[in-house]
PDB file of N, CA and C in Angstrom:
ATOM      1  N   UNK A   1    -115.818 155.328 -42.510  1.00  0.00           N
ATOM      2  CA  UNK A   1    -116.717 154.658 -43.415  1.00  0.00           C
ATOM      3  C   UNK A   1    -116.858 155.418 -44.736  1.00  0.00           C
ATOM      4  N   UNK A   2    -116.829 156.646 -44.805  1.00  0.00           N
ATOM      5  CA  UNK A   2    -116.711 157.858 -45.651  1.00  0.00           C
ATOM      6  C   UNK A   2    -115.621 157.390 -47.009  1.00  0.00           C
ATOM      7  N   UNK A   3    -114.635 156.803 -46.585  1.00  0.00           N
ATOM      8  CA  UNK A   3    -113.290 156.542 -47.308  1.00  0.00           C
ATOM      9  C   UNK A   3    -113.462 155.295 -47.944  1.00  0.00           C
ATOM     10  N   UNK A   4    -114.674 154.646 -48.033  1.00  0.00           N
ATOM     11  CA  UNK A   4    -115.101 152.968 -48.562  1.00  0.00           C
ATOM     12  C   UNK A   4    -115.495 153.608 -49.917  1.00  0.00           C
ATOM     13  N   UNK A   5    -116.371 154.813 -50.117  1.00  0.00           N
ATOM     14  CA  UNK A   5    -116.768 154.880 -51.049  1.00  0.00           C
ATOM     15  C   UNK A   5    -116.190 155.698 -51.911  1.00  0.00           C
ATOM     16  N   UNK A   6    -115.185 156.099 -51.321  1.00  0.00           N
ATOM     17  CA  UNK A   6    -113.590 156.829 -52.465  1.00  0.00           C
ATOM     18  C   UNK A   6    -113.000 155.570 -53.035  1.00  0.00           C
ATOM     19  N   UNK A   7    -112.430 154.602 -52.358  1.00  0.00           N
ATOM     20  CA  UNK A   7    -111.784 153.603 -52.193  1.00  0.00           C
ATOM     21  C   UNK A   7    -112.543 152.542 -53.626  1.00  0.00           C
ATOM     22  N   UNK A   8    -113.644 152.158 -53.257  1.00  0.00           N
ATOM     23  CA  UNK A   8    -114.295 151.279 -54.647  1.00  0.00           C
ATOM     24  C   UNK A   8    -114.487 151.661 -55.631  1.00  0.00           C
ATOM     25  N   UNK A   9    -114.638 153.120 -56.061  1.00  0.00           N
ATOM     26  CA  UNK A   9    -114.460 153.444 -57.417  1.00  0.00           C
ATOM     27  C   UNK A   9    -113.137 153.511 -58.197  1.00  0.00           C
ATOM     28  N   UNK A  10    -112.270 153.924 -57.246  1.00  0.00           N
ATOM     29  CA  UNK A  10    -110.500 153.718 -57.560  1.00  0.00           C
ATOM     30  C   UNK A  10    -110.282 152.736 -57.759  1.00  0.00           C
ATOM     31  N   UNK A  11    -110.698 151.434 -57.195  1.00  0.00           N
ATOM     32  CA  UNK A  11    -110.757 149.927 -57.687  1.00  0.00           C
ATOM     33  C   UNK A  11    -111.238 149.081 -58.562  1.00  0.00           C
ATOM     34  N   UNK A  12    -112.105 150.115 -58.410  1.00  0.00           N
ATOM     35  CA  UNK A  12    -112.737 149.561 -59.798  1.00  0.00           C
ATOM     36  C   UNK A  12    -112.337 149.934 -61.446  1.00  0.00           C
ATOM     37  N   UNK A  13    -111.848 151.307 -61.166  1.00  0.00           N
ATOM     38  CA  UNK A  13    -110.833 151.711 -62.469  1.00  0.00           C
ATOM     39  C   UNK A  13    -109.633 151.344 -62.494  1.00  0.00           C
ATOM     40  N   UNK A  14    -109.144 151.030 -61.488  1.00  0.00           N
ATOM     41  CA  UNK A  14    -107.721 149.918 -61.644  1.00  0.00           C
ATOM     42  C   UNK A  14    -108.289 148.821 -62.096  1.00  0.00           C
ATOM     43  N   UNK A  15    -108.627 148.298 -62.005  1.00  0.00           N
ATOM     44  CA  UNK A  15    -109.328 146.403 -62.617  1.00  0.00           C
ATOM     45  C   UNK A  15    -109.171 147.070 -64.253  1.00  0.00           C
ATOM     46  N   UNK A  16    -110.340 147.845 -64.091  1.00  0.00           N
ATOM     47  CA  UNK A  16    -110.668 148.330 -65.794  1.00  0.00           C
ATOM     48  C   UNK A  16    -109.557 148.626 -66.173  1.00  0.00           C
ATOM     49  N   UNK A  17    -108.712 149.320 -66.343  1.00  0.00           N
ATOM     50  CA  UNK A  17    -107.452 149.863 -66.470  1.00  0.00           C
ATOM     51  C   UNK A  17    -106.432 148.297 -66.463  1.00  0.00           C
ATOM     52  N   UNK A  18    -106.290 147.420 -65.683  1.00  0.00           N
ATOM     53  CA  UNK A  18    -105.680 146.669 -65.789  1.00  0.00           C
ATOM     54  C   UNK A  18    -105.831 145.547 -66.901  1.00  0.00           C
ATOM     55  N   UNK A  19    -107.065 145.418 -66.598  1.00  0.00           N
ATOM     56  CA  UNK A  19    -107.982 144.318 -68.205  1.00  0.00           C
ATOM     57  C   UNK A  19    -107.841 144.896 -69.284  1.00  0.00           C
ATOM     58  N   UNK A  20    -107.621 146.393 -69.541  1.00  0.00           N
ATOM     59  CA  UNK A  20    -107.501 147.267 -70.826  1.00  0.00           C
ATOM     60  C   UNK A  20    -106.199 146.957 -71.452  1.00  0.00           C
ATOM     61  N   UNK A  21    -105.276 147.192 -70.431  1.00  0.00           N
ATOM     62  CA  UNK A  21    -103.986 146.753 -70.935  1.00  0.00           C
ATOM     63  C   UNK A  21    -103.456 145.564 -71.062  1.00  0.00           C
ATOM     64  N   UNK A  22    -104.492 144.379 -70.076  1.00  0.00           N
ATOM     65  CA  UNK A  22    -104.292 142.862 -70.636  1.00  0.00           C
ATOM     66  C   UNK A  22    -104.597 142.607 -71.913  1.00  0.00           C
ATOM     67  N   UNK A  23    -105.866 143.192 -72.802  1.00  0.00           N
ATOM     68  CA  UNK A  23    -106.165 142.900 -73.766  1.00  0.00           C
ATOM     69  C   UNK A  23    -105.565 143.565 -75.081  1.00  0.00           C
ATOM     70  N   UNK A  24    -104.912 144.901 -74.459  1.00  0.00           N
ATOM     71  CA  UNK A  24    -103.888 145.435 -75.227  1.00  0.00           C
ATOM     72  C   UNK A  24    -102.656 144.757 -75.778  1.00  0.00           C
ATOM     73  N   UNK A  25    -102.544 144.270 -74.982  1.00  0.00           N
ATOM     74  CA  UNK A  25    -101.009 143.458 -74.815  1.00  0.00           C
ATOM     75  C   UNK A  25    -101.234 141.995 -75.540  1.00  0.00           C
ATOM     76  N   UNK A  26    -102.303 141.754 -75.679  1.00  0.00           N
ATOM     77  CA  UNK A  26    -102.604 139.960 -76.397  1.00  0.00           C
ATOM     78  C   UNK A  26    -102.892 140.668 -77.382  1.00  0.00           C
ATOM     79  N   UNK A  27    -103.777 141.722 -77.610  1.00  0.00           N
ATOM     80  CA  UNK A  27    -103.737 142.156 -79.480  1.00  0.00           C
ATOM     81  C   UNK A  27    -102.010 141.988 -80.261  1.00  0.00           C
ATOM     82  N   UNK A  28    -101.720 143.054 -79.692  1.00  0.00           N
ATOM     83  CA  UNK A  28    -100.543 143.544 -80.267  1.00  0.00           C
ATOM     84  C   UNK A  28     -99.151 141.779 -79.935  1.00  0.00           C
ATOM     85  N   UNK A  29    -100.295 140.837 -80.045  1.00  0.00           N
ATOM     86  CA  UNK A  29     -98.951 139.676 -79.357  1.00  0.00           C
ATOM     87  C   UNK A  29     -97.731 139.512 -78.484  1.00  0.00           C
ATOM     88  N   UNK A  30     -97.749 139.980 -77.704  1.00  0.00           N
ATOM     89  CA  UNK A  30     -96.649 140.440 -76.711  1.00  0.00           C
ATOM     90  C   UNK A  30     -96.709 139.254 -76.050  1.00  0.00           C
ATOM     91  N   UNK A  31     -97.598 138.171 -76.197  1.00  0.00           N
ATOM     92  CA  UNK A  31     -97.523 136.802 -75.155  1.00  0.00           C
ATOM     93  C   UNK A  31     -97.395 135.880 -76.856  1.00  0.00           C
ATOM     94  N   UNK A  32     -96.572 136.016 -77.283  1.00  0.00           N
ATOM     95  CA  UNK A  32     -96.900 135.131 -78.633  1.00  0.00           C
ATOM     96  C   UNK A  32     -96.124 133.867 -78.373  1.00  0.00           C
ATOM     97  N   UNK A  33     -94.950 134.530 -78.333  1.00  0.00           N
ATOM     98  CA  UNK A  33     -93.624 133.559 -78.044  1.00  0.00           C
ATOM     99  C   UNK A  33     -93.293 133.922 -76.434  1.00  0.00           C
ATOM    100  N   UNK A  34     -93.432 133.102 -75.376  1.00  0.00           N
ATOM    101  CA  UNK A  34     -92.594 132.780 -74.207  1.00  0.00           C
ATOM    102  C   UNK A  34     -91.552 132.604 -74.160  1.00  0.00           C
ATOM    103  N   UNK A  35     -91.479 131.425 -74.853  1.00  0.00           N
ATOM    104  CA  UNK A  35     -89.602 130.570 -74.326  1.00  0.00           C
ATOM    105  C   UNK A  35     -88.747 130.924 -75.638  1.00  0.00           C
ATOM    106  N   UNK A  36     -89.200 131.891 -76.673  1.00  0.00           N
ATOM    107  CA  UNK A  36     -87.802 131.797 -77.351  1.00  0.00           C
ATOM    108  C   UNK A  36     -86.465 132.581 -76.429  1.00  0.00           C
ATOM    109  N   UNK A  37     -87.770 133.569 -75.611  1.00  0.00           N
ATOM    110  CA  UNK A  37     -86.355 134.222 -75.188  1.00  0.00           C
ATOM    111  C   UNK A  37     -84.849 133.874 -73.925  1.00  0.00           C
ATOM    112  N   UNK A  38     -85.605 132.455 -73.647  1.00  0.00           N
ATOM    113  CA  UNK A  38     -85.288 132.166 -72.410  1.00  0.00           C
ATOM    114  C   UNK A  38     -84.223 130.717 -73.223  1.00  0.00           C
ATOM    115  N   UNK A  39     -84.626 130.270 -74.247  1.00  0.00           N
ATOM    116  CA  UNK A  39     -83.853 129.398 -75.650  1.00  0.00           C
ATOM    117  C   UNK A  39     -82.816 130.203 -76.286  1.00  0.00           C
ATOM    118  N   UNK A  40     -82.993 131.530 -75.981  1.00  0.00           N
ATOM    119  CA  UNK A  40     -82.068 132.649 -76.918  1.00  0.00           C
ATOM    120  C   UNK A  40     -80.914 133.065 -75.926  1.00  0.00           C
ATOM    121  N   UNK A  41     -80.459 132.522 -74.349  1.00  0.00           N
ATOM    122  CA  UNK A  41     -79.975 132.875 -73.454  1.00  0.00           C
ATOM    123  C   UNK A  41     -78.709 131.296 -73.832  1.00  0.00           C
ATOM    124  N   UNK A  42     -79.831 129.997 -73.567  1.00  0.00           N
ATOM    125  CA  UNK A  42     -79.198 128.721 -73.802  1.00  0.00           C
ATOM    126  C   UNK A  42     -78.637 128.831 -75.021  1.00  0.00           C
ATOM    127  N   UNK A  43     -78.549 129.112 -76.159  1.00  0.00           N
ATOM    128  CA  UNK A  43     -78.280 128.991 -77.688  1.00  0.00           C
ATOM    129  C   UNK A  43     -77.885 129.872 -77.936  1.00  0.00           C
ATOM    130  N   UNK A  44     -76.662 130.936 -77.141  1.00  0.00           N
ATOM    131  CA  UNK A  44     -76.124 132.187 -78.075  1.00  0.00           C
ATOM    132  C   UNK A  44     -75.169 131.853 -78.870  1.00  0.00           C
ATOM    133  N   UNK A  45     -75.113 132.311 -80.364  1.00  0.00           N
ATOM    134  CA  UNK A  45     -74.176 131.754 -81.107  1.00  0.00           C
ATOM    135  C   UNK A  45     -73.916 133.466 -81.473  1.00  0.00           C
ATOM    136  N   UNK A  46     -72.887 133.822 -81.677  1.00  0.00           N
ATOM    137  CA  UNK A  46     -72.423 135.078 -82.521  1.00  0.00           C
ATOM    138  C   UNK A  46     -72.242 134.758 -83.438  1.00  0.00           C
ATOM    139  N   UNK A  47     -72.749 135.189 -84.819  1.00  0.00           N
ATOM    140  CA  UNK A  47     -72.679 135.011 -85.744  1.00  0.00           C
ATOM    141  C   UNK A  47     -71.719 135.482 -86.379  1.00  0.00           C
ATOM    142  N   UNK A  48     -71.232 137.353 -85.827  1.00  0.00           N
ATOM    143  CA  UNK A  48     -70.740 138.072 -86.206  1.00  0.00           C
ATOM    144  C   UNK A  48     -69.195 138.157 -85.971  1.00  0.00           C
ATOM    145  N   UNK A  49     -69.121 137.211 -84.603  1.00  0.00           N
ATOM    146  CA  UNK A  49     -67.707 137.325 -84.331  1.00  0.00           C
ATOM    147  C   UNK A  49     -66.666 135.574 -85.827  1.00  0.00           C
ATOM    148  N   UNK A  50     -68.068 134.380 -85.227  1.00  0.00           N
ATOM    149  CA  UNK A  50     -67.541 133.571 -86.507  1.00  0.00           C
ATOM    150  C   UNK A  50     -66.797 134.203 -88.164  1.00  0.00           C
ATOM    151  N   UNK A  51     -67.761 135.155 -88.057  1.00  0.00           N
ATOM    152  CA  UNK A  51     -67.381 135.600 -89.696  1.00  0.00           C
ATOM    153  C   UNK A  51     -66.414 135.946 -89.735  1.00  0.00           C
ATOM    154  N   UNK A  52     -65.928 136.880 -88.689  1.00  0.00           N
ATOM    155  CA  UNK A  52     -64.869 137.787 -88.200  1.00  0.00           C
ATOM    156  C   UNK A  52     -63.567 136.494 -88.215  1.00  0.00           C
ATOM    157  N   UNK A  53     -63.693 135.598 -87.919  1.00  0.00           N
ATOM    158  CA  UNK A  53     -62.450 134.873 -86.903  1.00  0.00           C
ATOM    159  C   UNK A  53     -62.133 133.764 -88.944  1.00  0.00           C
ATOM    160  N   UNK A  54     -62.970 134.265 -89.699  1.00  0.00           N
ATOM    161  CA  UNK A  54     -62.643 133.345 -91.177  1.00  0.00           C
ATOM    162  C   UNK A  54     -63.425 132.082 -91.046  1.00  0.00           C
TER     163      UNK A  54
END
């Protein structure tokens, strides 16, 4: 029973700790754009090799 009350304060600074860096992460926009990158997989064009080829 001793180990409940180690246990909920560690949990409770993980939450905090976890919400810190959720709200970190929406400042700095890191959820801005979703799907370009998953549009950037469907749509690879090399630009660099076109130039190359004339």
């Amino acid at each position: 029973m001793n180990v409940i009350y180690v246990l909920i304060p560690i949990a409770v600074i993980l939450l905090l700790v976890a919400i810190a860096i959720f709200f970190w992460a929406v400042k700095k926009d890191q959820f801005d754009d979703l799907d370009r990158q998953g549009f950037n997989i469907l749509f690879d064009e090399d630009k660099q090799d076109s130039d190359k080829n004339g």
